[in-house]
Structure formats: C-alpha cells, structure tokens
C-alpha atoms as a PDB file:
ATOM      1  CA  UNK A   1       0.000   0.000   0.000  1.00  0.00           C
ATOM      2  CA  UNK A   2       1.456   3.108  -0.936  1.00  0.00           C
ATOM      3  CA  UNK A   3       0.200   6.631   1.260  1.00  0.00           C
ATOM      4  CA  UNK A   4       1.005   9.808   0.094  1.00  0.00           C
ATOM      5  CA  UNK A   5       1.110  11.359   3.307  1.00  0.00           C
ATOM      6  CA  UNK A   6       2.463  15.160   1.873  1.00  0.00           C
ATOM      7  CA  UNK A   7      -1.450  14.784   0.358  1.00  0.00           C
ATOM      8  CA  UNK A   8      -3.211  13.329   2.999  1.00  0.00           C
ATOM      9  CA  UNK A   9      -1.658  16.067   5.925  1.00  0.00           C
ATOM     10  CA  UNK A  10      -2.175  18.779   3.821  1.00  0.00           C
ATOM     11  CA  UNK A  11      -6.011  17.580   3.098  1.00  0.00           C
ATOM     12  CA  UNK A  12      -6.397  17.318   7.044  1.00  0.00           C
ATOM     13  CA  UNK A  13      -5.344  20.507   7.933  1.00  0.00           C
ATOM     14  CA  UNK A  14      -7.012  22.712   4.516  1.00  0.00           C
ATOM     15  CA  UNK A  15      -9.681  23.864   7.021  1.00  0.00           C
ATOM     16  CA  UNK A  16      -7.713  24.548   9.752  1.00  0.00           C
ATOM     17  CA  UNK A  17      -7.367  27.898  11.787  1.00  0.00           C
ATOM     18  CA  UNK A  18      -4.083  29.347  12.917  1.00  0.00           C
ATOM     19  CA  UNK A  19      -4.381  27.856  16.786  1.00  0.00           C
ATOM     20  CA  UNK A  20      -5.150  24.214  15.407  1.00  0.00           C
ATOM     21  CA  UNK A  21      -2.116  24.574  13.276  1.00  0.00           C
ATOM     22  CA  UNK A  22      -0.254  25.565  16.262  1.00  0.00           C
ATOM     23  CA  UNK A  23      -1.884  22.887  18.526  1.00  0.00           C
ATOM     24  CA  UNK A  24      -0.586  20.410  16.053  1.00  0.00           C
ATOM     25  CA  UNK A  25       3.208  21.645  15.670  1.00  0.00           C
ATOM     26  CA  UNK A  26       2.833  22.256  19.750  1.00  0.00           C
ATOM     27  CA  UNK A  27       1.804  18.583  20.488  1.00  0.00           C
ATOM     28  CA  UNK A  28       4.475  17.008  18.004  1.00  0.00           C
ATOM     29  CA  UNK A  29       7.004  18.728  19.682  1.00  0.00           C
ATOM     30  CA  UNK A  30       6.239  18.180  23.023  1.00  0.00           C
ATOM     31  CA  UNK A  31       5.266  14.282  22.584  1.00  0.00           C
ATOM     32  CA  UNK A  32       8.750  13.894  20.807  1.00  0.00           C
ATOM     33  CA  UNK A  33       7.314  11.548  18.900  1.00  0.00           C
ATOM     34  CA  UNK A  34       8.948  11.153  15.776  1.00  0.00           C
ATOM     35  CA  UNK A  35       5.787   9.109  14.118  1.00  0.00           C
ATOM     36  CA  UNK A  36       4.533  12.942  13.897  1.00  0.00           C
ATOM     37  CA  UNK A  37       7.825  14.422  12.179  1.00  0.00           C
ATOM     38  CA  UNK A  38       7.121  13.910   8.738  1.00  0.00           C
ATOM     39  CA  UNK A  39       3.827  16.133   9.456  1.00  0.00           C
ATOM     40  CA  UNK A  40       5.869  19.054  10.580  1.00  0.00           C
ATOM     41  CA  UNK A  41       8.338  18.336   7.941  1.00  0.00           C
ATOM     42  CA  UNK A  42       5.453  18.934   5.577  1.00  0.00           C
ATOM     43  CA  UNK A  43       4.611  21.888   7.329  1.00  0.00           C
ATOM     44  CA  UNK A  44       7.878  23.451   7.370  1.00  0.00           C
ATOM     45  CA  UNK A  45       7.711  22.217   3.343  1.00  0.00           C
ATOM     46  CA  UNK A  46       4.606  24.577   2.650  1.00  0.00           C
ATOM     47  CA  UNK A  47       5.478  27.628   5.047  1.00  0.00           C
ATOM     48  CA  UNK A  48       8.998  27.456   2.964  1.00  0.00           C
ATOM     49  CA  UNK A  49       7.116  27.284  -0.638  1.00  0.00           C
ATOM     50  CA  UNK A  50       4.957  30.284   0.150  1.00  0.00           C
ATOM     51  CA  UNK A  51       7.400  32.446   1.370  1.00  0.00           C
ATOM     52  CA  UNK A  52       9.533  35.068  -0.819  1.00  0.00           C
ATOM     53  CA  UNK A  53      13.553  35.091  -0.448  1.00  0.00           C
ATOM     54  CA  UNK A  54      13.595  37.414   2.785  1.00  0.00           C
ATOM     55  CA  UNK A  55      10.804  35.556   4.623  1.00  0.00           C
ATOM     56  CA  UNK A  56      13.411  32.354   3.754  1.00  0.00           C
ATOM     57  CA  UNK A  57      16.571  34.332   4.652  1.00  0.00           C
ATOM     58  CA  UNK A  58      14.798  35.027   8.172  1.00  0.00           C
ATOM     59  CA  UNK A  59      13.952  31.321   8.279  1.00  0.00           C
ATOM     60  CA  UNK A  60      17.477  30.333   7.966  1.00  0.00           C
ATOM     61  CA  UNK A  61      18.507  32.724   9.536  1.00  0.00           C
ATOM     62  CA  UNK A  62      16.734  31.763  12.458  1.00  0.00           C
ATOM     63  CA  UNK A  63      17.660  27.896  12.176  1.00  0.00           C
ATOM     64  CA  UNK A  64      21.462  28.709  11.756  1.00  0.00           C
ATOM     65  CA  UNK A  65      20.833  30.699  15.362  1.00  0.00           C
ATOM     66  CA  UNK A  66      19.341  28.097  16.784  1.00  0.00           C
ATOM     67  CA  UNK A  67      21.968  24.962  15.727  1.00  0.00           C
ATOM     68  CA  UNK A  68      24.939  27.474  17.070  1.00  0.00           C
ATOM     69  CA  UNK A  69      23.177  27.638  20.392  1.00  0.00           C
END
C-alpha cells in the first residue's frame, strides 16, 4: 500500500485555523514523537514554498541561530 502522506496532511489541515495549526506543531514537539515528524516536515515544506527570499533568509537565519546555540 502506498500513502502519500504530503497529500493526505495537507487535506487534514485545509480547514484549519491558525491555533489548530499551532496545537498540532505544539503537540508534536512536546510528545517527541517522531511518528509525527514527517507532518511538521510537511509543514515546514509549505510555510517554505509560500514564502519570498527574505521571509526564507529570516527562516534560515533563524535555524542557523538556533543549531549554534
């Protein structure tokens, strides 16, 4: 059985408001569950499609912060 789970997490959350979004990306981080990593993966996947090249520089920006930490 093949799942196309990019398809099927982006068809869950289509409807969703901003705090169910944030409930989600909340709960997968706090459970440290990595079943729920490809769902942020996807999020991270969208957020990085829809944003221009200094909403991306920010982004990495912010990661490359973060790793140095």
């Amino acid at each position: 059985m093949n799942i196309d789970i990019r398809s099927s997490i982006i068809d869950n959350f289509k409807d969703a408001t901003g705090d169910e979004i944030r409930a989600s990306i909340e709960a997968s981080i706090s459970e440290k569950d990595e079943v729920t990593l490809p769902g942020v993966g996807v999020f991270f996947e969208v957020l990085w499609q829809n944003s221009n090249d200094d909403e991306r520089d920010f982004i990495l920006n912010k990661l490359e912060g973060s790793f140095k930490k």
